[in-house]
Protein backbone atom coordinates (compact mmCIF):
# COMPACT_ATOMS: atom_id res chain seq x y z
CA UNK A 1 -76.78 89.97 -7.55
CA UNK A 2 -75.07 93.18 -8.07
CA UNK A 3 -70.92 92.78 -9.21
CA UNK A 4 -68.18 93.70 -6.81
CA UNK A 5 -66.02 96.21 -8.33
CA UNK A 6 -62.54 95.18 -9.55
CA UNK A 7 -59.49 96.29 -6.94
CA UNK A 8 -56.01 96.62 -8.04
CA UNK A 9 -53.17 99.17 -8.50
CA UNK A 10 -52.11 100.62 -11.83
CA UNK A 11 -48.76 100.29 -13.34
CA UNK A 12 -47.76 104.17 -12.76
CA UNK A 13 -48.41 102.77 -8.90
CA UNK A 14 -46.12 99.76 -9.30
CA UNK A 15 -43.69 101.55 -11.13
CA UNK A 16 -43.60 104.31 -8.31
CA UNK A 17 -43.28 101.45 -5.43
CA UNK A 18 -40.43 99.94 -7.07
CA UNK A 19 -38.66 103.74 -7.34
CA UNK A 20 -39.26 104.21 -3.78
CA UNK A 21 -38.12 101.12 -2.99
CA UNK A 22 -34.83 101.47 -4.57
CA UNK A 23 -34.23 104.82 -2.95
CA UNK A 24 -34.90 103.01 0.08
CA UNK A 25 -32.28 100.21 -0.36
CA UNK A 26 -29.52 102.83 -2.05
CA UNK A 27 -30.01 104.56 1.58
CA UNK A 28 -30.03 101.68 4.06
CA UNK A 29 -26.92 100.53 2.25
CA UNK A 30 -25.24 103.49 1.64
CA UNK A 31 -25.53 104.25 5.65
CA UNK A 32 -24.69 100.32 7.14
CA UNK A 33 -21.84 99.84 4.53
CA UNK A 34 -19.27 101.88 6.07
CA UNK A 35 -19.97 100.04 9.75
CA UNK A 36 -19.73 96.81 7.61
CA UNK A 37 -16.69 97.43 6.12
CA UNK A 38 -15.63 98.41 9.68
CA UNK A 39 -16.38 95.12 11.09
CA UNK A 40 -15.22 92.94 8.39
CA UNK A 41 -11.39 95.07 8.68
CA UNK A 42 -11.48 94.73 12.24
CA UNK A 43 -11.94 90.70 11.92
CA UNK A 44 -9.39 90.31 9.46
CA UNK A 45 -6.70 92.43 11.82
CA UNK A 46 -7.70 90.59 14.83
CA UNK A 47 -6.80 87.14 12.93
CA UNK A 48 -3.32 88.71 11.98
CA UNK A 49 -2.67 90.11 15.16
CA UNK A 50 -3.94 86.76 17.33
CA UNK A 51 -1.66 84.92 14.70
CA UNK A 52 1.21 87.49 15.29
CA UNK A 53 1.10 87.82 18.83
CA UNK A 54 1.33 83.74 19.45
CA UNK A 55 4.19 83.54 17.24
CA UNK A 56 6.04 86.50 19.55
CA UNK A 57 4.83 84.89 22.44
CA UNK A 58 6.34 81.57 21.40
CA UNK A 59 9.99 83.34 20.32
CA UNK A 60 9.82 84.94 23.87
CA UNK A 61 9.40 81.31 25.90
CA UNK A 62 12.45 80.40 24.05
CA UNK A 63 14.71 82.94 24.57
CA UNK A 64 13.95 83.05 28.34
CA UNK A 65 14.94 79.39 28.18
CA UNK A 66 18.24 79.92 26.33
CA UNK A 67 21.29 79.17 28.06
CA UNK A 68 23.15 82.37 29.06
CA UNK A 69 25.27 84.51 26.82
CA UNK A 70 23.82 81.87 24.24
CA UNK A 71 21.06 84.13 22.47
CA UNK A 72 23.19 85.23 19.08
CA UNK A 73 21.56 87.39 16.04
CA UNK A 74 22.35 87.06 12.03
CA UNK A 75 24.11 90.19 10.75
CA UNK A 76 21.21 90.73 8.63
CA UNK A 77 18.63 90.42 11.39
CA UNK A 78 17.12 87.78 9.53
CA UNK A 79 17.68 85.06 11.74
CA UNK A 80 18.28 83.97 15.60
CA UNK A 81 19.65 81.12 17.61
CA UNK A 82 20.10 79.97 21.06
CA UNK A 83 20.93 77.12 22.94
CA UNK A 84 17.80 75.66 24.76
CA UNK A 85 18.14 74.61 28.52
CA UNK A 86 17.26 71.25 29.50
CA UNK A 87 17.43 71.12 33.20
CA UNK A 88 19.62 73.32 35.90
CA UNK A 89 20.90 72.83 39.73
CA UNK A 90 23.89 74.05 41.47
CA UNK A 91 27.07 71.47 42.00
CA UNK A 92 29.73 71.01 44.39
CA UNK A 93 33.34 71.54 43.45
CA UNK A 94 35.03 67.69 42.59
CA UNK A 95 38.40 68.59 43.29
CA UNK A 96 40.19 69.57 46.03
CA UNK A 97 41.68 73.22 46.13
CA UNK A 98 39.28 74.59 43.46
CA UNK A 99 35.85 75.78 43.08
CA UNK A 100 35.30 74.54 39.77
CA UNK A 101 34.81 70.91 37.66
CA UNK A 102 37.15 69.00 36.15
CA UNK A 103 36.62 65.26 34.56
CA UNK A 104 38.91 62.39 33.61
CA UNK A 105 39.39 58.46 33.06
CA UNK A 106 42.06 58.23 35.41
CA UNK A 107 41.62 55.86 38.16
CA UNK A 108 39.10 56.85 41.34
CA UNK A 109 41.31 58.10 44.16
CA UNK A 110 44.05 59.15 41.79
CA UNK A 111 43.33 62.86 41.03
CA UNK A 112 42.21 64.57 43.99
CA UNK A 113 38.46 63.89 43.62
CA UNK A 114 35.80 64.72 46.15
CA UNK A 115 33.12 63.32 44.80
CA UNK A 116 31.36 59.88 45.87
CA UNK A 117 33.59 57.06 46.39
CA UNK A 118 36.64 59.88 44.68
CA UNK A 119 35.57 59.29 41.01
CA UNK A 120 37.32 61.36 38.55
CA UNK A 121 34.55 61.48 36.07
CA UNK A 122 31.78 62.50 38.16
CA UNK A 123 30.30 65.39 39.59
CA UNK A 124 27.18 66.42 42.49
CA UNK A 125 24.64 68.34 41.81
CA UNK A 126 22.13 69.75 44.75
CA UNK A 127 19.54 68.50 43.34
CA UNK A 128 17.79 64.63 43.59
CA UNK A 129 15.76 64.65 40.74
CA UNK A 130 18.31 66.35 38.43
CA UNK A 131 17.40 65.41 34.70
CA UNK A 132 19.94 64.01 32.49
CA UNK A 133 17.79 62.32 29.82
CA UNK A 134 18.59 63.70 26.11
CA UNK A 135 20.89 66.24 27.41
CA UNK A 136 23.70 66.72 24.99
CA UNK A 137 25.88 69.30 26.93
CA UNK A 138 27.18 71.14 29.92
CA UNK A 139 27.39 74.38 30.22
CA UNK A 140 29.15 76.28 32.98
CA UNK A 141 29.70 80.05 33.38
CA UNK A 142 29.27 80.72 30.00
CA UNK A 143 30.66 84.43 29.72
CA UNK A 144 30.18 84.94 25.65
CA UNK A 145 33.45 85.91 24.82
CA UNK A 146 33.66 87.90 21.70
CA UNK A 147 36.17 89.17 19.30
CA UNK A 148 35.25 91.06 16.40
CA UNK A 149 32.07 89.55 16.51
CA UNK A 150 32.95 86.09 16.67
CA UNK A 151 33.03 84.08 19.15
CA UNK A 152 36.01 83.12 21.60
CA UNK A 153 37.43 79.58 21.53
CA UNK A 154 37.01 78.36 25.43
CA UNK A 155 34.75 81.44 26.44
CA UNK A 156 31.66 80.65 24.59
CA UNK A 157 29.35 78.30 23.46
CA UNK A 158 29.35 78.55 20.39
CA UNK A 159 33.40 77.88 19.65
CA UNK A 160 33.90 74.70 22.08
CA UNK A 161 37.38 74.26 23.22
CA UNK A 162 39.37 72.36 26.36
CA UNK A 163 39.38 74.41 28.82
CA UNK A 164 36.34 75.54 27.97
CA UNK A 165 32.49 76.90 28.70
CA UNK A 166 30.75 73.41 27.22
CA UNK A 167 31.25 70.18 27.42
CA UNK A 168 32.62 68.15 24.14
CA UNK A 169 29.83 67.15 21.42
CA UNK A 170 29.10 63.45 22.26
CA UNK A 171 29.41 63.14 26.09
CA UNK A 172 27.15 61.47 28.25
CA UNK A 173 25.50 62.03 31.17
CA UNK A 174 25.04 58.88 33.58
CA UNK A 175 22.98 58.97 36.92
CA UNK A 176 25.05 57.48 39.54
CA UNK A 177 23.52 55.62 42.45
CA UNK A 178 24.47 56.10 45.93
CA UNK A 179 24.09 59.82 46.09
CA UNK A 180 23.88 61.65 49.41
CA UNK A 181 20.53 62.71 50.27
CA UNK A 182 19.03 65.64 48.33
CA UNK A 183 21.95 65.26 45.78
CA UNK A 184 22.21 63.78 42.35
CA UNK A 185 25.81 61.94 40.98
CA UNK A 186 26.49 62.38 37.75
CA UNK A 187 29.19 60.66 36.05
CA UNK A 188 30.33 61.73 32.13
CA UNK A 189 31.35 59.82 30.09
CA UNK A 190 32.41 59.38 26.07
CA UNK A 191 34.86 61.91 27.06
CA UNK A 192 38.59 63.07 24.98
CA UNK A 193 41.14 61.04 26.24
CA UNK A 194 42.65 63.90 27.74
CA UNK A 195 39.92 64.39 29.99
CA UNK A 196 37.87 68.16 30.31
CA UNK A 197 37.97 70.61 32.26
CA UNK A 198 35.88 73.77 32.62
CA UNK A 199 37.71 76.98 31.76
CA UNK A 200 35.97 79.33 34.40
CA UNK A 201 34.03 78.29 38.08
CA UNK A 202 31.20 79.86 38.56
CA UNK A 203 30.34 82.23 41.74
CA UNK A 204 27.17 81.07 42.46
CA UNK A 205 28.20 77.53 41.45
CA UNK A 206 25.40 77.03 38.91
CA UNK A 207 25.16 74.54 35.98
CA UNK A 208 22.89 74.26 33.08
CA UNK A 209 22.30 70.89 30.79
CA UNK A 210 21.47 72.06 27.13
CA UNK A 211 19.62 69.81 24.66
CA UNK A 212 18.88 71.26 21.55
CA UNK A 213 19.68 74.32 19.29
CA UNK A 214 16.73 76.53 18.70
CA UNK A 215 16.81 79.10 15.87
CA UNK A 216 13.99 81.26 13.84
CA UNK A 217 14.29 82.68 10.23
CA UNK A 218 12.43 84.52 8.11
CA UNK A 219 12.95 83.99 4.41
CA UNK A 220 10.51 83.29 1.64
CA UNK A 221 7.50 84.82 3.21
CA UNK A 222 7.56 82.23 6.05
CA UNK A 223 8.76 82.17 9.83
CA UNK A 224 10.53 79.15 10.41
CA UNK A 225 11.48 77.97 14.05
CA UNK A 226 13.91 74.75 13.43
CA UNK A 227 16.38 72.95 16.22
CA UNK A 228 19.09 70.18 15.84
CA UNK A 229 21.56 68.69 18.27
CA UNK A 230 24.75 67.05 17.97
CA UNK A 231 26.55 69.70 16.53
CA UNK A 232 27.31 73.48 17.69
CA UNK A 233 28.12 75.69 14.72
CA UNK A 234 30.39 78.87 15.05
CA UNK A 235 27.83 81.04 13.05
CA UNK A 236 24.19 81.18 12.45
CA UNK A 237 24.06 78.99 8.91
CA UNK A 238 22.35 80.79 6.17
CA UNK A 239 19.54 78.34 6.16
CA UNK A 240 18.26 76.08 8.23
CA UNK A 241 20.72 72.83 8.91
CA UNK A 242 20.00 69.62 7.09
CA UNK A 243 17.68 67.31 9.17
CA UNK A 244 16.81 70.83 11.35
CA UNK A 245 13.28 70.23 12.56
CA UNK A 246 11.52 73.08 10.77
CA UNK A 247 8.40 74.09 11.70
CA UNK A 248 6.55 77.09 9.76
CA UNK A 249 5.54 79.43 12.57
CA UNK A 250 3.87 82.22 10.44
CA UNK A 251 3.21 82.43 6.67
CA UNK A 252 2.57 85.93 4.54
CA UNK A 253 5.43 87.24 6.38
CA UNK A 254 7.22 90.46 4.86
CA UNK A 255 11.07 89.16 4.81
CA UNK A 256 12.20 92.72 3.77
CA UNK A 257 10.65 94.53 6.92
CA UNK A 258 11.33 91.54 9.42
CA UNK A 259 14.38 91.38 11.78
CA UNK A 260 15.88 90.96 15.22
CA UNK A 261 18.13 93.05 16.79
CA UNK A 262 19.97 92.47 20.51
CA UNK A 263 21.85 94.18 22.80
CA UNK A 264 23.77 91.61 24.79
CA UNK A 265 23.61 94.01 27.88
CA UNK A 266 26.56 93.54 30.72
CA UNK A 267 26.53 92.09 34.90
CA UNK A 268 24.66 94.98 36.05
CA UNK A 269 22.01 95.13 33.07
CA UNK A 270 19.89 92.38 31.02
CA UNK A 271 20.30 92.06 27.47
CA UNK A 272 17.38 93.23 25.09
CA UNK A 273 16.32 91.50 22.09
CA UNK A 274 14.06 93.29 19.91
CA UNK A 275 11.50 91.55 17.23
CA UNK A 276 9.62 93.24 14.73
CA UNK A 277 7.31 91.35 12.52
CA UNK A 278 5.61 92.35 9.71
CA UNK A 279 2.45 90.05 8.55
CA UNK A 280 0.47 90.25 6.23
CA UNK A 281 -3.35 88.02 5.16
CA UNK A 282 -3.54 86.59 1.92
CA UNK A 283 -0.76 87.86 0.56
CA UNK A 284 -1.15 91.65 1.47
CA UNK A 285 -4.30 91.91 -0.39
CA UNK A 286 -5.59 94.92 -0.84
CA UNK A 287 -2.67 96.62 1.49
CA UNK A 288 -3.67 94.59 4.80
CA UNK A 289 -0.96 93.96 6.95
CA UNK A 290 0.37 94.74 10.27
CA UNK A 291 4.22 95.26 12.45
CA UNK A 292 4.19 94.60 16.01
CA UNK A 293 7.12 94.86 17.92
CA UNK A 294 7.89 92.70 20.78
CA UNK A 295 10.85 93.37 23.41
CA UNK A 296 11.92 90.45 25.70
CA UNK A 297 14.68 91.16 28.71
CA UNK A 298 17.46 88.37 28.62
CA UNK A 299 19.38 87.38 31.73
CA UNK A 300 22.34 86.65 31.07
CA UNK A 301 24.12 86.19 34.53
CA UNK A 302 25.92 82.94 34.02
């Protein structure tokens, strides 16, 4: 039986398949690596941008919220706070001969009341399912006042005075029964001895109940959003309040090229609040980052 002949390849063969081989490779990867590179950049700025935009879009709910003539900006642009609106409705004046609200402990039928059985501490509001739970203050025709950049006692929110734009810190709000149809009574109480009264009435005869203070600022790499109650301080604090619920919104933030600025408009024309961020993944890792700029129109019409 005759032998089959051996079958093989030599080693100049091998060595010229793995040569060709290699320039094979070198070419498939020196053509897909630029479309890979392209892809893997394009994921990492859509993470910072989805991350950016939800932290804008959060800022922007809250300052169409904010109580008017409320919204007020650090003078470093680091920071920004604004009173948060709890509920709203439109009232009816409670005295006689004036279009606005006034509240006292005097005796009902005493002090030229309107209201419900002529209660001095009480007010209507056109509204029967007005909310009152939580609320912490009343706000009407807040117009503010500034001087020299800081605010005016009795014409703003943020420097509480009697007459004035809010109610003291500490009052209640108590649901009365016995309201008309389609109305809400609303008695205060924990009031100064000397009773309130609200410095301006307002046109359209419009009320807001505020809740909380909501404020955002940027400092060691980090967005912060925080709130607190039971206190109303005259300027933004340089960090966040003691006991402030803070909340990290956004972390690899740039600090130095981060800030707010706002134009507080006038009657005719909305105010403009301006946010730039500037985020950043990992740290700014090999220079990734971007700035996106987000505009929000403030009404302000008290």
């Amino acid at each position: 039986m005759p032998l089959k002949p051996w079958r093989g390849f030599t080693l100049v063969e091998l060595v010229m398949v793995i040569a060709l081989s290699g320039m094979v490779l070198v070419m498939i990867s020196t053509v897909l690596a630029r479309p890979l590179q392209g892809f893997v950049d394009q994921s990492r700025r859509a993470v910072l941008v989805d991350q950016a935009a939800g932290v804008l879009q959060r800022m922007a709910r809250d300052v169409r919220l904010a109580v008017p003539n409320s919204l007020r900006v650090s003078a470093d642009g680091k920071a920004l706070e604004l009173l948060l609106i709890h509920s709203a409705a439109r009232y009816r004046p409670n005295r006689i001969g004036g279009e606005g609200l006034r509240f006292s402990s005097e005796t009902a039928g005493t002090c030229g009341s309107i209201t419900e059985g002529e209660r001095c501490d009480s007010l209507q509001v056109l509204d029967p399912e007005f909310k009152t739970d939580g609320a912490q203050w009343m706000v009407l025709y807040n117009i503010g006042a500034e001087s020299g950049g800081n605010p005016v006692a009795g014409s703003n929110v943020w420097m509480p005075a009697n007459p004035g734009v809010i109610t003291p810190t500490g009052t209640k709000f108590d649901p009365l029964s016995g309201a008309p149809a389609g109305e809400s009574h609303i008695a205060l109480t924990n009031l100064p001895v000397d009773g309130f009264r609200f410095a301006y009435a307002s046109p359209q005869h419009r009320l807001y109940l505020a809740k909380t203070v909501v404020g955002y600022r940027c400092q060691d790499g980090q967005l912060l959003r925080y709130s607190y109650k039971d206190q109303l301080l005259s300027a933004i604090p340089s960090t966040p309040p003691a006991g402030s619920d803070q909340q990290p919104m956004a972390a690899n933030v740039d600090c130095s090229a981060t800030y707010f600025t706002y134009q507080t408009g006038s009657t005719q024309r909305a105010g403009l609040l301006a946010i730039i961020l500037r985020i950043s993944q990992d740290g700014g890792v090999g220079g990734e980052g971007l700035q996106l700029l987000q505009q929000v129109h403030v009404d302000n019409a008290p």
